[in-house]
N, C-alpha and C. Protein backbone atom coordinates (compact mmCIF):
# COMPACT_ATOMS: atom_id res chain seq x y z
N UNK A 1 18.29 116.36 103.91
CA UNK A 1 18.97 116.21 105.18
C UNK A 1 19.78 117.46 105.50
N UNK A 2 20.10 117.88 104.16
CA UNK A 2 21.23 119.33 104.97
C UNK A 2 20.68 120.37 105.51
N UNK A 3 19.08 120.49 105.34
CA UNK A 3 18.04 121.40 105.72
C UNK A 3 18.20 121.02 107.09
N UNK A 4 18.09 120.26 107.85
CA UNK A 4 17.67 119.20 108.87
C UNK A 4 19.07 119.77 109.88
N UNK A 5 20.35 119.70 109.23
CA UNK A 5 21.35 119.65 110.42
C UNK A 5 21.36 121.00 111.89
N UNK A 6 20.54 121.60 111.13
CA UNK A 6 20.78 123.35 112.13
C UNK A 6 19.44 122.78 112.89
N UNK A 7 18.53 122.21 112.48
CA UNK A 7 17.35 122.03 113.57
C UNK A 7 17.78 121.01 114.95
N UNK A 8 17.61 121.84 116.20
CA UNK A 8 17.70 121.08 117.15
C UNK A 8 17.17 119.76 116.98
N UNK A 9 15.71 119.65 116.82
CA UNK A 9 14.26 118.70 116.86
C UNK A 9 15.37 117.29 116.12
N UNK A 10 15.74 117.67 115.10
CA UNK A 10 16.72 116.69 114.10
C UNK A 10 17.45 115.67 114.76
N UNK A 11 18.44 117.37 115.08
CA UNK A 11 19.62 116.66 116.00
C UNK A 11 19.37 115.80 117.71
N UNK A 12 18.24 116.06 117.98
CA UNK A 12 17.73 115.73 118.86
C UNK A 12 17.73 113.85 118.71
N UNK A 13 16.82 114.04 117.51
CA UNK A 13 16.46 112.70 117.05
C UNK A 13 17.58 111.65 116.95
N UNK A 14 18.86 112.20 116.65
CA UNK A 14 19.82 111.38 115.59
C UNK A 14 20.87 111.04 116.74
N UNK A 15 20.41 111.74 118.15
CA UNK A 15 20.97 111.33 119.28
C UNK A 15 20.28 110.47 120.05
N UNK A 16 19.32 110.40 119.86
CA UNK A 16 18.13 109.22 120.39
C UNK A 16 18.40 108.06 119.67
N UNK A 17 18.55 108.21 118.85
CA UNK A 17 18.73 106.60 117.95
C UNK A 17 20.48 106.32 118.09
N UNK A 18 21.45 107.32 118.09
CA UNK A 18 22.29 106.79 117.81
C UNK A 18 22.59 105.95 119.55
N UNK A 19 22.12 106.90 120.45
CA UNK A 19 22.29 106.35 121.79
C UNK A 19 21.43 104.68 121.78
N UNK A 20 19.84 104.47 121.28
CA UNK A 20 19.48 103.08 121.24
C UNK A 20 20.06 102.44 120.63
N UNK A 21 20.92 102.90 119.37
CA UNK A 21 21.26 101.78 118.52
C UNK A 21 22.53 101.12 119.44
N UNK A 22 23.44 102.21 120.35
CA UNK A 22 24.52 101.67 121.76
C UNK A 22 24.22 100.81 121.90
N UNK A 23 22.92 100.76 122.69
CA UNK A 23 22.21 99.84 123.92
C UNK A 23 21.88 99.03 123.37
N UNK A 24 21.45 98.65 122.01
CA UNK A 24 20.77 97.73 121.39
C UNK A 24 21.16 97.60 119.77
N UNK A 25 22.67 97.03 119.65
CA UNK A 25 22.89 97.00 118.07
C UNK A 25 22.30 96.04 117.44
N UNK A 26 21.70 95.12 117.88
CA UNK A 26 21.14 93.82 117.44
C UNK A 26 19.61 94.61 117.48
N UNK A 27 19.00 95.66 117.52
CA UNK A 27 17.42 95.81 117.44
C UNK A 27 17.18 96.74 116.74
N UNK A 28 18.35 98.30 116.47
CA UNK A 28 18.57 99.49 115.93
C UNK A 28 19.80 99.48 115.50
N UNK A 29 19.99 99.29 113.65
CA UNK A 29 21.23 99.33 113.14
C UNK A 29 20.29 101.17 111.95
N UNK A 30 21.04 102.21 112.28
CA UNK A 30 20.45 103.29 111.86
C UNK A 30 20.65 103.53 110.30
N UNK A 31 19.43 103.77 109.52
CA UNK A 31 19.58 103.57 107.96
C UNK A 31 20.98 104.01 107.28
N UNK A 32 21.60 105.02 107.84
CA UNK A 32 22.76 105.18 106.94
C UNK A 32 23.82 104.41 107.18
N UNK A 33 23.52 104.02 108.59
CA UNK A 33 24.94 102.85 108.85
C UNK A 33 24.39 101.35 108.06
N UNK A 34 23.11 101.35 107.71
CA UNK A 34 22.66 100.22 106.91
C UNK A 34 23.23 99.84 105.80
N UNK A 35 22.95 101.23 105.43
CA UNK A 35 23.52 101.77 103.53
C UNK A 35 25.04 101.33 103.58
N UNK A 36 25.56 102.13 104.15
CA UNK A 36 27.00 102.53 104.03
C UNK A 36 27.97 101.47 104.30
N UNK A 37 27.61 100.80 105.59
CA UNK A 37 28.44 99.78 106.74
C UNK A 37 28.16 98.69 106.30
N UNK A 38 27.08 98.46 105.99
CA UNK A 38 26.61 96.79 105.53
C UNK A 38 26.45 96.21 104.70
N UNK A 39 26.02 94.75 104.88
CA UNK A 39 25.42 94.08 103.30
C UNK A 39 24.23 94.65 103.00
N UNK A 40 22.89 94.62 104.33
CA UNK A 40 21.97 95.52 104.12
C UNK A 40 21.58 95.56 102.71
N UNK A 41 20.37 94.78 102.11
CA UNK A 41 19.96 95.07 101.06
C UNK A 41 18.79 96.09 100.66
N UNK A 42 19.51 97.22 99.74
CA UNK A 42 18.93 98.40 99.70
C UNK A 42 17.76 98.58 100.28
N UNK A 43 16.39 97.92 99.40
CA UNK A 43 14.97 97.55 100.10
C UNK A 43 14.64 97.29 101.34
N UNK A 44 15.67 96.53 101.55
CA UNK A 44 15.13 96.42 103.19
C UNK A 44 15.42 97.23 103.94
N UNK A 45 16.96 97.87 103.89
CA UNK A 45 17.15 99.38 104.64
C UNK A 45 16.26 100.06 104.90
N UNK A 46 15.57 100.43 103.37
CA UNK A 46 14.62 101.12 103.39
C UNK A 46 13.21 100.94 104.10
N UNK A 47 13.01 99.83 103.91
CA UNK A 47 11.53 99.37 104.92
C UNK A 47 12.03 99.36 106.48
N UNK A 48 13.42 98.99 106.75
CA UNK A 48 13.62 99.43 108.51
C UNK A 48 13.73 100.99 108.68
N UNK A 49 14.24 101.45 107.43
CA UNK A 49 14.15 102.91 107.91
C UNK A 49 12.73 103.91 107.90
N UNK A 50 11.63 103.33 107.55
CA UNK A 50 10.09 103.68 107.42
C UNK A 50 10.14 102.99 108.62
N UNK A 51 10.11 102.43 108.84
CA UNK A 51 9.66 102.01 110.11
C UNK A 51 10.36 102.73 111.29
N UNK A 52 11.62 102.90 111.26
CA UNK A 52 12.53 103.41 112.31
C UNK A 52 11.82 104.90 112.41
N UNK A 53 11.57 105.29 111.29
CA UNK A 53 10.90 106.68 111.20
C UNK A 53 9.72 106.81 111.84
N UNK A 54 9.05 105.94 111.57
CA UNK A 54 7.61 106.02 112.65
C UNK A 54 7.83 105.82 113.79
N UNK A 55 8.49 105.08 114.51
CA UNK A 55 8.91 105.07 115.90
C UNK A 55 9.41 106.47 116.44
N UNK A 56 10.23 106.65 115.38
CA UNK A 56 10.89 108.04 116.11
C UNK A 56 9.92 109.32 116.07
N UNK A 57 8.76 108.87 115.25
CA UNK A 57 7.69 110.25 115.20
C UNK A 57 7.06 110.39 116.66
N UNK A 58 6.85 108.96 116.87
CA UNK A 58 5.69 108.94 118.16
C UNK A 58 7.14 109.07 119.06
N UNK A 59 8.47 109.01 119.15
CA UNK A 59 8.92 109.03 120.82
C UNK A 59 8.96 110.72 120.90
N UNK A 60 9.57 111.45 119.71
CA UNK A 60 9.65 112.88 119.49
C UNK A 60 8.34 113.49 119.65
N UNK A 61 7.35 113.12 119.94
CA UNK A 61 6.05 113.83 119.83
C UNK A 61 5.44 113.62 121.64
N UNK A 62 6.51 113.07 122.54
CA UNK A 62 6.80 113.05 123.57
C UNK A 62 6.76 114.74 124.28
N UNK A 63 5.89 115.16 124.92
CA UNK A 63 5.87 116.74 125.45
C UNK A 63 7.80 116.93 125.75
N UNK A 64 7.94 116.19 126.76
CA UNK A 64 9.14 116.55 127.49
C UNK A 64 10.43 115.56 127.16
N UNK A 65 10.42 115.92 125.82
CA UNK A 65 11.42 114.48 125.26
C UNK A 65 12.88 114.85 125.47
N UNK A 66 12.82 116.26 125.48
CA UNK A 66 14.34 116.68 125.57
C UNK A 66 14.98 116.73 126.96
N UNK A 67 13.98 116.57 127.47
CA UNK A 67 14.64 116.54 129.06
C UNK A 67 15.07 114.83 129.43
N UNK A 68 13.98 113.75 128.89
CA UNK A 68 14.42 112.48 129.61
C UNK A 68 14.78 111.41 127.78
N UNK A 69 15.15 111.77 126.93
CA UNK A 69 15.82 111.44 126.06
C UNK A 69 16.55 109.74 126.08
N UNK A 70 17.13 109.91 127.38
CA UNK A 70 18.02 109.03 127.63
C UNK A 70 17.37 108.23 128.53
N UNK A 71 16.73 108.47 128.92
CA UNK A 71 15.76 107.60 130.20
C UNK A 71 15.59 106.64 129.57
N UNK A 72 15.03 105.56 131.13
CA UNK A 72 14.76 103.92 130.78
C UNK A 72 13.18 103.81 130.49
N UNK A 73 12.69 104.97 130.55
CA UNK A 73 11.50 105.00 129.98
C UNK A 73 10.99 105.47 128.42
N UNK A 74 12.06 105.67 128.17
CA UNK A 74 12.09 106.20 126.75
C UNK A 74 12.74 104.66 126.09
N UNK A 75 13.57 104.17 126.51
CA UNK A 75 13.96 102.87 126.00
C UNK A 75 13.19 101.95 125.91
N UNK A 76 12.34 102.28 126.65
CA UNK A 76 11.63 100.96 126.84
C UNK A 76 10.08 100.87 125.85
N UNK A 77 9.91 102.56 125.82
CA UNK A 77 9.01 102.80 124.58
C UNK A 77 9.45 102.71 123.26
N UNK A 78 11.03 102.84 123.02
CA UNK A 78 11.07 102.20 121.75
C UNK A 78 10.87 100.85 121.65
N UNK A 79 11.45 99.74 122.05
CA UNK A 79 11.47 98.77 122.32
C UNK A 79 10.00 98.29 122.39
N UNK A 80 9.08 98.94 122.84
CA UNK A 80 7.54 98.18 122.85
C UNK A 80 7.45 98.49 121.46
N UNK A 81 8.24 99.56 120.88
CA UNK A 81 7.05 99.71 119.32
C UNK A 81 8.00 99.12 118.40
N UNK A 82 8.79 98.35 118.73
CA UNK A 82 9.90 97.97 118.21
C UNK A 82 8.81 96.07 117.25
């Protein structure tokens, strides 16, 4: 992860989720707030966070993701792959 903090693409990401997890704490609770914040049992963190990870491959692999990030069309594509 400390490799990760200077890359935009990263930080990009960790603002996309932290903004869905806003809109939607009951659908996106983000793996480290799993770990850290919760009862969250280890294993399962881990299987929402493989999963959270694949979602976030396909919204980031979006041509123009940095421009509509926040859009209701971007919400709504997590949410279908949700």
């Amino acid at each position: 992860m400390r490799d990760f903090v200077a890359d935009p693409r990263f930080l990009l990401q960790k603002k996309i989720e932290g903004h869905f997890s806003k809109l939607h704490p009951d659908k996106w609770i983000p793996l480290y707030t799993q770990v850290s914040f919760t009862n969250t049992r280890y294993s399962v963190a881990y299987q929402n966070g493989k999963k959270q990870d694949e979602i976030m491959r396909k919204v980031m692999n979006r041509p123009d993701i940095e421009k509509v990030w926040d859009s209701k069309e971007v919400e709504d594509a997590i949410l279908k792959l949700l």
